[in-house]
C-alpha atoms as a PDB file:
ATOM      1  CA  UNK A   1      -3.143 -12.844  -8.154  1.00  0.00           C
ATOM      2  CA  UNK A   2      -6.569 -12.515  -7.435  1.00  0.00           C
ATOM      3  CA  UNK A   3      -6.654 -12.677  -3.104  1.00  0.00           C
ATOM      4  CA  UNK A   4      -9.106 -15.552  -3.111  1.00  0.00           C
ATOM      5  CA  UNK A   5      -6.231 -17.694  -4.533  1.00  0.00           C
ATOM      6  CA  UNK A   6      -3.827 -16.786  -1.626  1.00  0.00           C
ATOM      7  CA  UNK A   7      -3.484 -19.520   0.948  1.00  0.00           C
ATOM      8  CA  UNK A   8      -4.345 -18.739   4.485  1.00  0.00           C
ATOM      9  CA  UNK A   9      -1.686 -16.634   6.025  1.00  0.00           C
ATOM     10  CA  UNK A  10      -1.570 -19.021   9.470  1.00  0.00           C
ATOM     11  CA  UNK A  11       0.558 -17.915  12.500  1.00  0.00           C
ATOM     12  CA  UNK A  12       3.591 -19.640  10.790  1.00  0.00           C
ATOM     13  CA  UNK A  13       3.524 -18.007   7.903  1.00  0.00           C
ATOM     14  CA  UNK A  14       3.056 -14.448  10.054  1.00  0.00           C
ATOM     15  CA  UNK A  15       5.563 -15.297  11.848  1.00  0.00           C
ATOM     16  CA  UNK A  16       8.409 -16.266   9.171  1.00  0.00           C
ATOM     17  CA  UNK A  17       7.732 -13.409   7.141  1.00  0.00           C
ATOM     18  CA  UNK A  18       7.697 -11.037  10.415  1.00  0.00           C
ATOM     19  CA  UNK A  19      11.290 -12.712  10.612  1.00  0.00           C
ATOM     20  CA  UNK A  20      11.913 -12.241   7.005  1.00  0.00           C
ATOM     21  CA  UNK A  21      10.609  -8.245   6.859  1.00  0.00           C
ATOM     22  CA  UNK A  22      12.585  -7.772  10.017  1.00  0.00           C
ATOM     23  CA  UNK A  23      16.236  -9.031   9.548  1.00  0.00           C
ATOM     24  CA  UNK A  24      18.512  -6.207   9.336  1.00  0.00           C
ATOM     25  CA  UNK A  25      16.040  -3.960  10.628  1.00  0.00           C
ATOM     26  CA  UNK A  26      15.651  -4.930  14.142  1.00  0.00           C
ATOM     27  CA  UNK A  27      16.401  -1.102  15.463  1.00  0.00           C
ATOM     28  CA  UNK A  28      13.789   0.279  13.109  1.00  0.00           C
ATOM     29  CA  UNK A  29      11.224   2.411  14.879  1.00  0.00           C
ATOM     30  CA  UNK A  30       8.316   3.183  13.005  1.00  0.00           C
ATOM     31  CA  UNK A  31       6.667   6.437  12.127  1.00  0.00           C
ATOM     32  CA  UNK A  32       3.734   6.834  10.895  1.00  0.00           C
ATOM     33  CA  UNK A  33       4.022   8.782   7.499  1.00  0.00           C
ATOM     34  CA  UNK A  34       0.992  11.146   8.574  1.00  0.00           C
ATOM     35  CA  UNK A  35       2.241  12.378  11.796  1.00  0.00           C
ATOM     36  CA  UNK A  36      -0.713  10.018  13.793  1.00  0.00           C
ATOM     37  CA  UNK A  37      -0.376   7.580  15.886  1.00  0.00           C
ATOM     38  CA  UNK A  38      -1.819   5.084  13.708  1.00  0.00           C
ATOM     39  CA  UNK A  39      -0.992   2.332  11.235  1.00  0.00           C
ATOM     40  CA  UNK A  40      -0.484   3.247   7.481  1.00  0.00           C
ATOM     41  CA  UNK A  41      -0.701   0.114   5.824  1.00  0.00           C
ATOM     42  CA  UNK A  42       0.215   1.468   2.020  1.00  0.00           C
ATOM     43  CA  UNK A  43       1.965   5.243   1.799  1.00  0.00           C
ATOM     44  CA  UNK A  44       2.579   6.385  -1.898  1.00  0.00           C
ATOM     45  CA  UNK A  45       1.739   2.878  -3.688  1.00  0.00           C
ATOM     46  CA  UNK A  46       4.303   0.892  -1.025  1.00  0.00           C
ATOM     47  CA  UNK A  47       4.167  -1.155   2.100  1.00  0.00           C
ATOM     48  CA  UNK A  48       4.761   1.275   4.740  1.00  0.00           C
ATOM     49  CA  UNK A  49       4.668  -0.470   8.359  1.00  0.00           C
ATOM     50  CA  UNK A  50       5.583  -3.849   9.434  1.00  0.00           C
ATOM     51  CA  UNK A  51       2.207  -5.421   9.143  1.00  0.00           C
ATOM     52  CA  UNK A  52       1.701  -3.746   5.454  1.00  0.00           C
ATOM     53  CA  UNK A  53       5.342  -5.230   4.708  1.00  0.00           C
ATOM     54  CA  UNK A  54       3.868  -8.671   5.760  1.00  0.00           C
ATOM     55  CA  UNK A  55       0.758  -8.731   4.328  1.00  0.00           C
ATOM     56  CA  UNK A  56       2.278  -7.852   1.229  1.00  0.00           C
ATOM     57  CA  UNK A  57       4.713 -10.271   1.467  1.00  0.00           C
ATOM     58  CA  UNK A  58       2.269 -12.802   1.553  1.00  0.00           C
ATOM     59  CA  UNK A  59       0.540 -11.826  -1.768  1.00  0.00           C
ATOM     60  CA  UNK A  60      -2.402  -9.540  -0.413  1.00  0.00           C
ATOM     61  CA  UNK A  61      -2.278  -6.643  -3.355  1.00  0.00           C
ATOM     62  CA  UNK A  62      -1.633  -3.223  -2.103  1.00  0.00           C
ATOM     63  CA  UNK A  63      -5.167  -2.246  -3.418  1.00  0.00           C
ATOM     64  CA  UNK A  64      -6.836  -4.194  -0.852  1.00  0.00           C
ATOM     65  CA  UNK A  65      -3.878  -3.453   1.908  1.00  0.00           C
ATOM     66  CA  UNK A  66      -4.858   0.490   1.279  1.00  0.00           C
ATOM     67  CA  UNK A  67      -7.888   0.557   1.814  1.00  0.00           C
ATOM     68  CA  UNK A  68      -7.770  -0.323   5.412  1.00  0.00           C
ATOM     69  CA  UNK A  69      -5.181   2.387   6.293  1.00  0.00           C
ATOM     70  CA  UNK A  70      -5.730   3.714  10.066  1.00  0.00           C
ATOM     71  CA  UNK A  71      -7.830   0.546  11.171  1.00  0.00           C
ATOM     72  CA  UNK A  72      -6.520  -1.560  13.062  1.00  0.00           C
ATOM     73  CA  UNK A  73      -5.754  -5.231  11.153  1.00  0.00           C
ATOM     74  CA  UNK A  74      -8.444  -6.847  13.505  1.00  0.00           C
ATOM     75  CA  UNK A  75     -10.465  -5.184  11.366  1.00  0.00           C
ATOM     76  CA  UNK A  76     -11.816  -6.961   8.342  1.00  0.00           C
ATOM     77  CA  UNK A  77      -9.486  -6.439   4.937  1.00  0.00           C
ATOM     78  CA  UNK A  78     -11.980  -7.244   1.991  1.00  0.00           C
ATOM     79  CA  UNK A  79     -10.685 -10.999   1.714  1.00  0.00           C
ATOM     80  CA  UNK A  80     -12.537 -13.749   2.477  1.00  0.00           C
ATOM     81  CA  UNK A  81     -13.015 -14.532   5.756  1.00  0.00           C
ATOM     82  CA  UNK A  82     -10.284 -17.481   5.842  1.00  0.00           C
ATOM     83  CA  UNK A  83      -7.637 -15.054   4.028  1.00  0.00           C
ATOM     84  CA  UNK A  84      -6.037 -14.642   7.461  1.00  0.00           C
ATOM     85  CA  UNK A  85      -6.236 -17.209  10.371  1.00  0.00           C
ATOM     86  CA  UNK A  86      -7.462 -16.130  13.748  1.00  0.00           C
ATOM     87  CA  UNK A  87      -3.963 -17.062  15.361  1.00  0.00           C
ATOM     88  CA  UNK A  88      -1.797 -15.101  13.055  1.00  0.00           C
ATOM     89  CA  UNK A  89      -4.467 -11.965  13.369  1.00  0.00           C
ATOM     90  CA  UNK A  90      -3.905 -12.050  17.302  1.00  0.00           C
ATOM     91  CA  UNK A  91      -0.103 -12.056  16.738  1.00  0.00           C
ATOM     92  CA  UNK A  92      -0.204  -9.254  13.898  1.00  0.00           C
ATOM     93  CA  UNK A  93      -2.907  -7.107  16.792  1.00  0.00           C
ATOM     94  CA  UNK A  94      -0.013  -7.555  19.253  1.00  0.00           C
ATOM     95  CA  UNK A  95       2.688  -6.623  16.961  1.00  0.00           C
ATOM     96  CA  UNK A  96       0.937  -3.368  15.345  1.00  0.00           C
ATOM     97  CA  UNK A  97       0.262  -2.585  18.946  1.00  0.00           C
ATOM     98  CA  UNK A  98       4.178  -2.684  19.886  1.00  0.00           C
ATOM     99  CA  UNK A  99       4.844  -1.045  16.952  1.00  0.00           C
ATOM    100  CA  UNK A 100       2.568   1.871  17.036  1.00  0.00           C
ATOM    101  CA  UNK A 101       3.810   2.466  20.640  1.00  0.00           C
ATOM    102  CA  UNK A 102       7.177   3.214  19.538  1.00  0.00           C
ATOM    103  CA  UNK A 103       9.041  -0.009  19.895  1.00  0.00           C
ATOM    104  CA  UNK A 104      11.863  -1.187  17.310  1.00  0.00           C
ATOM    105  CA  UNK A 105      10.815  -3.749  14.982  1.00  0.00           C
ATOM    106  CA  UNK A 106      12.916  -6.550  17.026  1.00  0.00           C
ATOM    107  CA  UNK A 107      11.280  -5.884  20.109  1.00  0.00           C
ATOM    108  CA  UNK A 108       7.876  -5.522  18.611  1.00  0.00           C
ATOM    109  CA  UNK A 109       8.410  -8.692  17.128  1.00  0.00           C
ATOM    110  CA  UNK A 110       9.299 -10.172  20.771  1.00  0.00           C
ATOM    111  CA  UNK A 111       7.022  -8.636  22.818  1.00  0.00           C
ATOM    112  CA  UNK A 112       4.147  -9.648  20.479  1.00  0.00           C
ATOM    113  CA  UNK A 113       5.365 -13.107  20.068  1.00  0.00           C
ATOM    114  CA  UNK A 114       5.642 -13.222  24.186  1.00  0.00           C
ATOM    115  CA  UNK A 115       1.930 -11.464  24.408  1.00  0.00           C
ATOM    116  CA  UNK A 116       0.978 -13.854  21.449  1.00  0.00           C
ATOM    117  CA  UNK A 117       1.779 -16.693  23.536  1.00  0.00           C
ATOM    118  CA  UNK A 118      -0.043 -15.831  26.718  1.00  0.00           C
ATOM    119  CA  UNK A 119      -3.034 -15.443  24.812  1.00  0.00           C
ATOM    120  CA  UNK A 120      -3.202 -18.160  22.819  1.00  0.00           C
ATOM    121  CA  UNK A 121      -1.867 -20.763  25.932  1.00  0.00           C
ATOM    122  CA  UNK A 122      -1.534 -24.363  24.398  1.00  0.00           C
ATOM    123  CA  UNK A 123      -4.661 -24.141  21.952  1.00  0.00           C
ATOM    124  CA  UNK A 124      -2.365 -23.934  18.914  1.00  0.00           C
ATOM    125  CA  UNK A 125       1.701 -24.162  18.859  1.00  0.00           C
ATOM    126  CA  UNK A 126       3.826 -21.195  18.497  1.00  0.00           C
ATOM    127  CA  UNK A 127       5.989 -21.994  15.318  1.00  0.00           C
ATOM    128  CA  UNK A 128       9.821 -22.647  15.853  1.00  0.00           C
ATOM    129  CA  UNK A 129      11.487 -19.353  15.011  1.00  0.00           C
ATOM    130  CA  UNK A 130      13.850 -19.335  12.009  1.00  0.00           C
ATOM    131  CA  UNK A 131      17.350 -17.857  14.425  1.00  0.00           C
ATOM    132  CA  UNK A 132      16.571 -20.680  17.327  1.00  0.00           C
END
């Protein structure tokens, strides 16, 4: 699927497949496959960290995921600039943050939803999480 076909990934969507990519791996810490403390998106042809696992999930092909490997995913992927909404990129920012401090998955996933939240006050709604 070619990535301008992809719907939007919104903050719902970011956020049910952060729940999805998550369950049963709360306690997972990441590590970054080259020894950095940095984001690798794609390592050997497969999602590697939480926010490659998601944007994968949503349909973005690995070829485009790759090539933004080390950059943070406020950068610009080479989608269209609608590809991702400007609510779910503050929420993945937070939770790559979390992530690439150390934190389990769970707790990324909480403290970015929490910092996620403060940020975006009542200009959009956060989406009803799947285990409330």
């Amino acid at each position: 699927m070619h990535p301008t076909t992809l719907p939007t990934l919104s903050l719902e969507r970011a956020v049910a497949l952060t729940e999805e990519v998550i369950a049963g791996k709360e306690d997972f810490v990441y590590r970054s496959p080259n020894c950095r403390i940095e984001c690798v998106y794609i390592h050997r042809g497969a999602p590697s960290c939480l926010v490659g696992l998601i944007l994968v999930a949503h349909g973005i092909p690995i070829n485009v995921v790759v090539r933004r490997n080390g950059q943070a995913i406020g950068n610009r992927l080479d989608l269209p600039a609608d590809a991702i909404d400007g609510w779910a990129k503050i929420f993945l920012c937070h939770l790559q943050t979390w992530q690439d401090r150390g934190e389990p998955w769970g707790q990324a996933f909480s403290l970015a939803a929490v910092d996620t939240q403060r940020q975006i006050g009542d200009r959009h709604p956060w989406p009803e999480l799947a285990g409330a």
